[in-house]
Protein backbone atom coordinates (compact mmCIF):
# COMPACT_ATOMS: atom_id res chain seq x y z
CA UNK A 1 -18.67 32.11 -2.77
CA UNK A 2 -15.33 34.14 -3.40
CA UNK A 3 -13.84 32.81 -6.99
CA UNK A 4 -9.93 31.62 -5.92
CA UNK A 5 -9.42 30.66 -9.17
CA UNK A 6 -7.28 33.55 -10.16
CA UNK A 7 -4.57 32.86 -7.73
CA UNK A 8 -1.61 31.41 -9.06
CA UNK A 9 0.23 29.05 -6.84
CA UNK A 10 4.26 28.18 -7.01
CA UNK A 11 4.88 24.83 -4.87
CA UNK A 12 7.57 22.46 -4.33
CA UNK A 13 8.39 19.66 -1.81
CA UNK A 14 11.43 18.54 -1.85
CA UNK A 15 12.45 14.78 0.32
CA UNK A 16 15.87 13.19 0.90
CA UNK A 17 15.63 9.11 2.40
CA UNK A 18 18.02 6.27 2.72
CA UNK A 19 16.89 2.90 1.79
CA UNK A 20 17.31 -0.85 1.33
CA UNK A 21 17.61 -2.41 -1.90
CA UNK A 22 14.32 -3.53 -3.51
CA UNK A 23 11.92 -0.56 -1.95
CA UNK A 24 9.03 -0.10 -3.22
CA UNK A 25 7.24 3.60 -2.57
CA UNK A 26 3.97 5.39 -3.21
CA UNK A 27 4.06 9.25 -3.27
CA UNK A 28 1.25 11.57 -3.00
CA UNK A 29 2.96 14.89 -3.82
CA UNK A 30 1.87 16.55 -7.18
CA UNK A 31 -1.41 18.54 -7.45
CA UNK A 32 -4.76 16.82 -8.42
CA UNK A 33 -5.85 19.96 -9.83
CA UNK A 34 -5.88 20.22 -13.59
CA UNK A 35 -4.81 22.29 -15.76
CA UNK A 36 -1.11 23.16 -14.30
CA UNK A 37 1.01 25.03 -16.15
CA UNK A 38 4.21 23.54 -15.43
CA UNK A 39 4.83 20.61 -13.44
CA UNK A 40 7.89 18.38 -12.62
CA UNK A 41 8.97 14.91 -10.63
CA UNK A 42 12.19 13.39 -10.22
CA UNK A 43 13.73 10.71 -8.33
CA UNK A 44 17.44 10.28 -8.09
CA UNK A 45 19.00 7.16 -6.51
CA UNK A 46 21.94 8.09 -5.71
CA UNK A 47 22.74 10.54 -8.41
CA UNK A 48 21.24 8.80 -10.97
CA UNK A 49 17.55 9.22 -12.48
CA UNK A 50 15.13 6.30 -11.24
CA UNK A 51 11.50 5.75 -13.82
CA UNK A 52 8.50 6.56 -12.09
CA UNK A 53 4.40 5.38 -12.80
CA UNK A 54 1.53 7.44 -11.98
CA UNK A 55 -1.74 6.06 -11.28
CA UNK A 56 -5.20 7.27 -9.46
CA UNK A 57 -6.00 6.18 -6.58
CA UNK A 58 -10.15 5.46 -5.75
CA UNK A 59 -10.50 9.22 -4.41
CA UNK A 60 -8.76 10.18 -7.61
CA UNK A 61 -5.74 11.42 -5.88
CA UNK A 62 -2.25 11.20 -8.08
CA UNK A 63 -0.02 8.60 -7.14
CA UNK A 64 3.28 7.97 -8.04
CA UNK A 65 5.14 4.77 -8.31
CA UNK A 66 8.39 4.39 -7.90
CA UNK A 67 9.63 0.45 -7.51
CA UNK A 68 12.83 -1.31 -6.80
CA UNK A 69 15.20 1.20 -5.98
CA UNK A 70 18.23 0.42 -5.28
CA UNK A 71 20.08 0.56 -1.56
CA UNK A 72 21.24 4.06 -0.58
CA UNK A 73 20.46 7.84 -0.61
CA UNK A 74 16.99 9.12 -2.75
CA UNK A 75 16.15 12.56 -3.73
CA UNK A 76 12.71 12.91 -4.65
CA UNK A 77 11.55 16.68 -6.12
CA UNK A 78 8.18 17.77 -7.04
CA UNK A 79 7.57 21.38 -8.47
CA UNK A 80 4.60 22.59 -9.83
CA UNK A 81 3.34 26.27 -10.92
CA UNK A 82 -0.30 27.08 -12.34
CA UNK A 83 -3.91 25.58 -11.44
CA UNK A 84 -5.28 28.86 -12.01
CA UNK A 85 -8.05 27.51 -13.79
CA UNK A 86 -8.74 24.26 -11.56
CA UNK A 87 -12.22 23.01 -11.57
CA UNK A 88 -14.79 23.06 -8.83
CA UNK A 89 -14.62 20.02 -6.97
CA UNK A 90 -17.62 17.45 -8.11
CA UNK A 91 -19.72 15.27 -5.97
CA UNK A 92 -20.74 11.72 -6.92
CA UNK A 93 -23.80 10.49 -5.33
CA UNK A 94 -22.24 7.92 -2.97
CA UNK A 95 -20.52 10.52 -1.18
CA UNK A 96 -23.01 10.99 1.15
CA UNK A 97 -22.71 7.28 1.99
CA UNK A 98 -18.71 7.00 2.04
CA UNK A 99 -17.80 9.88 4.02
CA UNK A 100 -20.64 9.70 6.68
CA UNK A 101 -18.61 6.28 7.74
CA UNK A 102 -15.73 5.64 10.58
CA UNK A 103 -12.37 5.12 8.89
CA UNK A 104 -9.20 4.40 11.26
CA UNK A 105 -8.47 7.89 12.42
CA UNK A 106 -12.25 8.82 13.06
CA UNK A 107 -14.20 6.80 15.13
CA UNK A 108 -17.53 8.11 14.24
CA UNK A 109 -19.56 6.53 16.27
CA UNK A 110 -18.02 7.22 19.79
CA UNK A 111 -18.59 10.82 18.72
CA UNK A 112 -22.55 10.88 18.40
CA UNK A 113 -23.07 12.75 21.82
CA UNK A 114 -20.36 15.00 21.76
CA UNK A 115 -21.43 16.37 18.36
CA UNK A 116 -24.80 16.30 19.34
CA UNK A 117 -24.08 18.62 21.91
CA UNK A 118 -21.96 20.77 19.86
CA UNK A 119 -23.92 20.91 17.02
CA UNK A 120 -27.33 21.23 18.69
CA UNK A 121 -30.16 22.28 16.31
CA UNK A 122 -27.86 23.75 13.50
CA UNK A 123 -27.88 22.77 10.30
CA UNK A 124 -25.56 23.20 7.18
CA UNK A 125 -23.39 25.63 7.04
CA UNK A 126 -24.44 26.91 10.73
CA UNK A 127 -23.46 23.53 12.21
CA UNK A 128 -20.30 23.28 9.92
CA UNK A 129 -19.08 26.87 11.60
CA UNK A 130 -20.38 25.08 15.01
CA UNK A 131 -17.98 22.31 15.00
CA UNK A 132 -14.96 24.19 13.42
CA UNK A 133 -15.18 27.00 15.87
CA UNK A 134 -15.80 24.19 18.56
CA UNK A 135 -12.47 22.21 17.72
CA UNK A 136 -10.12 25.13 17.22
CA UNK A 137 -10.98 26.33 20.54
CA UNK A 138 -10.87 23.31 22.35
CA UNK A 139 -7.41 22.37 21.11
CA UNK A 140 -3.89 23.71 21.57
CA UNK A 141 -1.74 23.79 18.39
CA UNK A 142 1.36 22.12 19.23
CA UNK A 143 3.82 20.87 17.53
CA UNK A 144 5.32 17.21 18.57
CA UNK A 145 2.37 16.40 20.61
CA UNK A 146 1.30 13.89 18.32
CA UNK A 147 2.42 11.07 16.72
CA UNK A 148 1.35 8.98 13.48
CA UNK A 149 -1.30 6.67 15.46
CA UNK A 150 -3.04 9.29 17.28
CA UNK A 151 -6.68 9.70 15.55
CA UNK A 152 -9.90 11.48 17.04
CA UNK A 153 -10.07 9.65 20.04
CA UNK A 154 -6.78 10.51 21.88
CA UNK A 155 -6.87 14.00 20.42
CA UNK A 156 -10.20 14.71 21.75
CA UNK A 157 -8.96 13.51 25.15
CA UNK A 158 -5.47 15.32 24.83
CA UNK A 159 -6.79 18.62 23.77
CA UNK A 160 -3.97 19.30 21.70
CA UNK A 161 -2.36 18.09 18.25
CA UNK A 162 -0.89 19.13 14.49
CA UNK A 163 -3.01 20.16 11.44
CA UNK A 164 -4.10 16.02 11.03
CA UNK A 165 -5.31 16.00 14.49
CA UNK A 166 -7.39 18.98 14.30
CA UNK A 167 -8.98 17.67 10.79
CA UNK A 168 -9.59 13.85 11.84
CA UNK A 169 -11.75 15.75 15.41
CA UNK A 170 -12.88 18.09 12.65
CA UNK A 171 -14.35 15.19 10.29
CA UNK A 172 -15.28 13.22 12.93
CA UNK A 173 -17.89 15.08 14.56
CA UNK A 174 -19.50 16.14 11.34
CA UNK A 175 -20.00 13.08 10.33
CA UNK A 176 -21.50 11.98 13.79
CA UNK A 177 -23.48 14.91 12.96
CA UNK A 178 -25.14 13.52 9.93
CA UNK A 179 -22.24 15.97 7.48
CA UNK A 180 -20.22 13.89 5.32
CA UNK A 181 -16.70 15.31 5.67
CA UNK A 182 -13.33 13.96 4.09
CA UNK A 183 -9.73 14.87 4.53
CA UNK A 184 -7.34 16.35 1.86
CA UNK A 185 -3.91 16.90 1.99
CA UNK A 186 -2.69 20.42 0.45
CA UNK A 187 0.12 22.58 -0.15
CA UNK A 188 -1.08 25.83 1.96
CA UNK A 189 0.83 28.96 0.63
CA UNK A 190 0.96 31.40 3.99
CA UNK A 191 1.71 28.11 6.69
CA UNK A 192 4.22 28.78 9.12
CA UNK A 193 6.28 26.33 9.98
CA UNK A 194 5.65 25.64 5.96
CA UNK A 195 5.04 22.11 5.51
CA UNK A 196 2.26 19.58 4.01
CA UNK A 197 -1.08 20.74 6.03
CA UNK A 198 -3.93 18.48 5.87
CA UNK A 199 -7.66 20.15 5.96
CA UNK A 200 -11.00 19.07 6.06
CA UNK A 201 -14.00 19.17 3.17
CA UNK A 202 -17.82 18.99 4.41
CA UNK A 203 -20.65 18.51 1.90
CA UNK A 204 -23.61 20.81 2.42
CA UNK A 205 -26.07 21.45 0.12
CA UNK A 206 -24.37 19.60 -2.52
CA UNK A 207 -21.27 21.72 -2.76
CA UNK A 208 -17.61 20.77 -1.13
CA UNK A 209 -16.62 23.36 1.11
CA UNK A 210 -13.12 23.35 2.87
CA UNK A 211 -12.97 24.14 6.69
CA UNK A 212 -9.20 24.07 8.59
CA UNK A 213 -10.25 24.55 12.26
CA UNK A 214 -5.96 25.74 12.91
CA UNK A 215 -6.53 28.89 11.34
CA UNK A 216 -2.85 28.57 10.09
CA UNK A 217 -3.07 29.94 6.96
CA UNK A 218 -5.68 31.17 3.67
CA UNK A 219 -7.84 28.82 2.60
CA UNK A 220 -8.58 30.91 -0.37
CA UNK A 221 -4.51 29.90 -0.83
CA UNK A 222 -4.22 26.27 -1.02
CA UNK A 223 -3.70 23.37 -3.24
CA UNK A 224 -4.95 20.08 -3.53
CA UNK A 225 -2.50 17.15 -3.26
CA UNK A 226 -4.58 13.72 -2.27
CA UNK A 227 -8.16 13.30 -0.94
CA UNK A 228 -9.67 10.68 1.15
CA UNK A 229 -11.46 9.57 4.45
CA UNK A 230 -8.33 10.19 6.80
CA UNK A 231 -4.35 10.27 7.25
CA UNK A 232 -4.06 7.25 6.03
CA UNK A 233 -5.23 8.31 2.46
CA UNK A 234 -3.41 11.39 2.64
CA UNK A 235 0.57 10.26 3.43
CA UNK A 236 3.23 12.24 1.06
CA UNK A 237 4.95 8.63 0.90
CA UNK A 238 4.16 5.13 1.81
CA UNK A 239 6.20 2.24 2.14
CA UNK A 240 5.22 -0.66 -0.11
CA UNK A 241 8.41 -2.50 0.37
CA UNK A 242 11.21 -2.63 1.85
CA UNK A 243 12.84 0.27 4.21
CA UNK A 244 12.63 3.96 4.14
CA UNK A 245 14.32 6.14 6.81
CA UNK A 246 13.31 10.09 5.65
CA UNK A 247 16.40 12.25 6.44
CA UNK A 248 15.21 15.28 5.13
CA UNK A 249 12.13 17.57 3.88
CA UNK A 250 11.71 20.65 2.52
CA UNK A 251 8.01 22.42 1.70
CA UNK A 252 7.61 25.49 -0.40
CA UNK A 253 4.11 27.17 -1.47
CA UNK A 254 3.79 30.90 -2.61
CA UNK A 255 0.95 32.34 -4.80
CA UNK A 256 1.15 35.38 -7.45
CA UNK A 257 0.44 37.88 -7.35
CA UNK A 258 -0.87 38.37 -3.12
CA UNK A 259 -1.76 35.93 -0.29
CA UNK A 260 -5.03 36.23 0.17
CA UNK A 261 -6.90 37.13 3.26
CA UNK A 262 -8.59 34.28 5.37
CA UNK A 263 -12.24 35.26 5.81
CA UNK A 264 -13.77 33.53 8.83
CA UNK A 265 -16.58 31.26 8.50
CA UNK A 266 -16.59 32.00 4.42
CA UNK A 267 -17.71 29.45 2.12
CA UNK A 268 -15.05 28.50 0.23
CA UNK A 269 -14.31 25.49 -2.24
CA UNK A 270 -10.62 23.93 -2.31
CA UNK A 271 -9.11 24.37 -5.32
């Protein structure tokens, strides 16, 4: 397995939203990896500097707090430089268990047959390749196809999607096919149109290795943001209260010294 732990990455995401007085929001921006060498958040409500809270969430994603802003325009800013020497991802032993299970944008257990057939008699990393190879030539990368409720289901019937469509069929059929998979959300150095790209991580042979069945950009590359079953552990911002209306978004991810080349089928570990 190629060591990506030399590769500096330089991200930043950068949001712009109107709200209602009161609202209450959850981000899931800043890297999970640890150490970084530099790192900065801030939220301004209209011009002026609101506090924010960070917490873990069960996957032990960061998540940021940030309560009862006021009504009008918020500027949220996350930059971060470093992970260079981010750990290995570790497995706990109910892993197997948790991410073998349907969660609402993979319905597991519509998808037995279909990754039966795909899968066949391969095992580990074989069958991994199988299904990854399977869904990015069975689907159409378009952009605007989708919206925020389409999950494995539709996009197996539409045959087209974004990055979270192609990882919720991805994680779907391996876990119909006995591979416990989860989604993570990452900042992916090399993606064009950049943006936040979500990929898929399969366990095989005890080790977490990251697939991204779009081919968009190096996987040798990315950062981790948030981890979880699906989407819906993944979102850069969720409303707890009140009204948000996103006006504008801007994603930046570079690494130092090169962009590294994206090796088919190599077995990889997301930093």
């Amino acid at each position: 397995m190629r060591d990506t732990a030399g590769v500096e990455r330089h991200v930043h995401a950068w949001m712009r939203a109107e709200v209602t007085a009161g609202t209450d929001v959850a981000l899931l921006v800043a890297a999970s990896a640890a150490p970084i060498a530099e790192e900065r958040l801030s939220v301004l409500a209209e011009g002026v500097d609101h506090p924010v809270s960070e917490t873990r969430d069960r996957f032990g994603s960061r998540v940021h707090l940030v309560q009862g802003l006021p009504e009008g325009t918020v500027e949220i800013s996350y930059e971060a430089r470093g992970a260079a020497a981010a750990p290995v991802p570790t497995t706990q032993e109910a892993d197997a268990v948790l991410h073998l299970r349907p969660s609402r944008y993979c319905e597991v257990d519509e998808f037995e047959r279909i990754a039966a057939e795909v899968i066949a008699e391969r095992e580990g990393v074989e069958a991994l390749d199988a299904v990854v190879d399977w869904v990015h030539d069975h689907l159409d990368y378009v952009p605007g196809s989708s919206t925020v409720t389409d999950s494995a289901r539709s996009t197996y019937v539409s045959r087209q999607g974004v990055c979270r469509d192609y990882a919720h069929l991805t994680a779907t059929l391996l876990r119909a096919g006995g591979i416990p998979a989860r989604c993570s959300s990452v900042y992916a150095p090399g993606l064009y149109p950049m943006d936040f790209h979500l990929v898929v991580e399969a366990l095989i042979e005890g080790e977490w290795l990251v697939v991204d069945a779009t081919h968009l950009a190096p996987r040798a590359a990315m950062m981790r943001i948030a981890t979880g079953q699906d989407a819906a552990d993944t979102a850069f911002m969720t409303t707890l209260a009140g009204n948000v209306t996103l006006t504008g978004i801007q994603i930046t991810a570079v690494v130092d010294p090169a962009l590294p080349d994206e090796v088919p089928h190599e077995r990889l570990a997301l930093r």
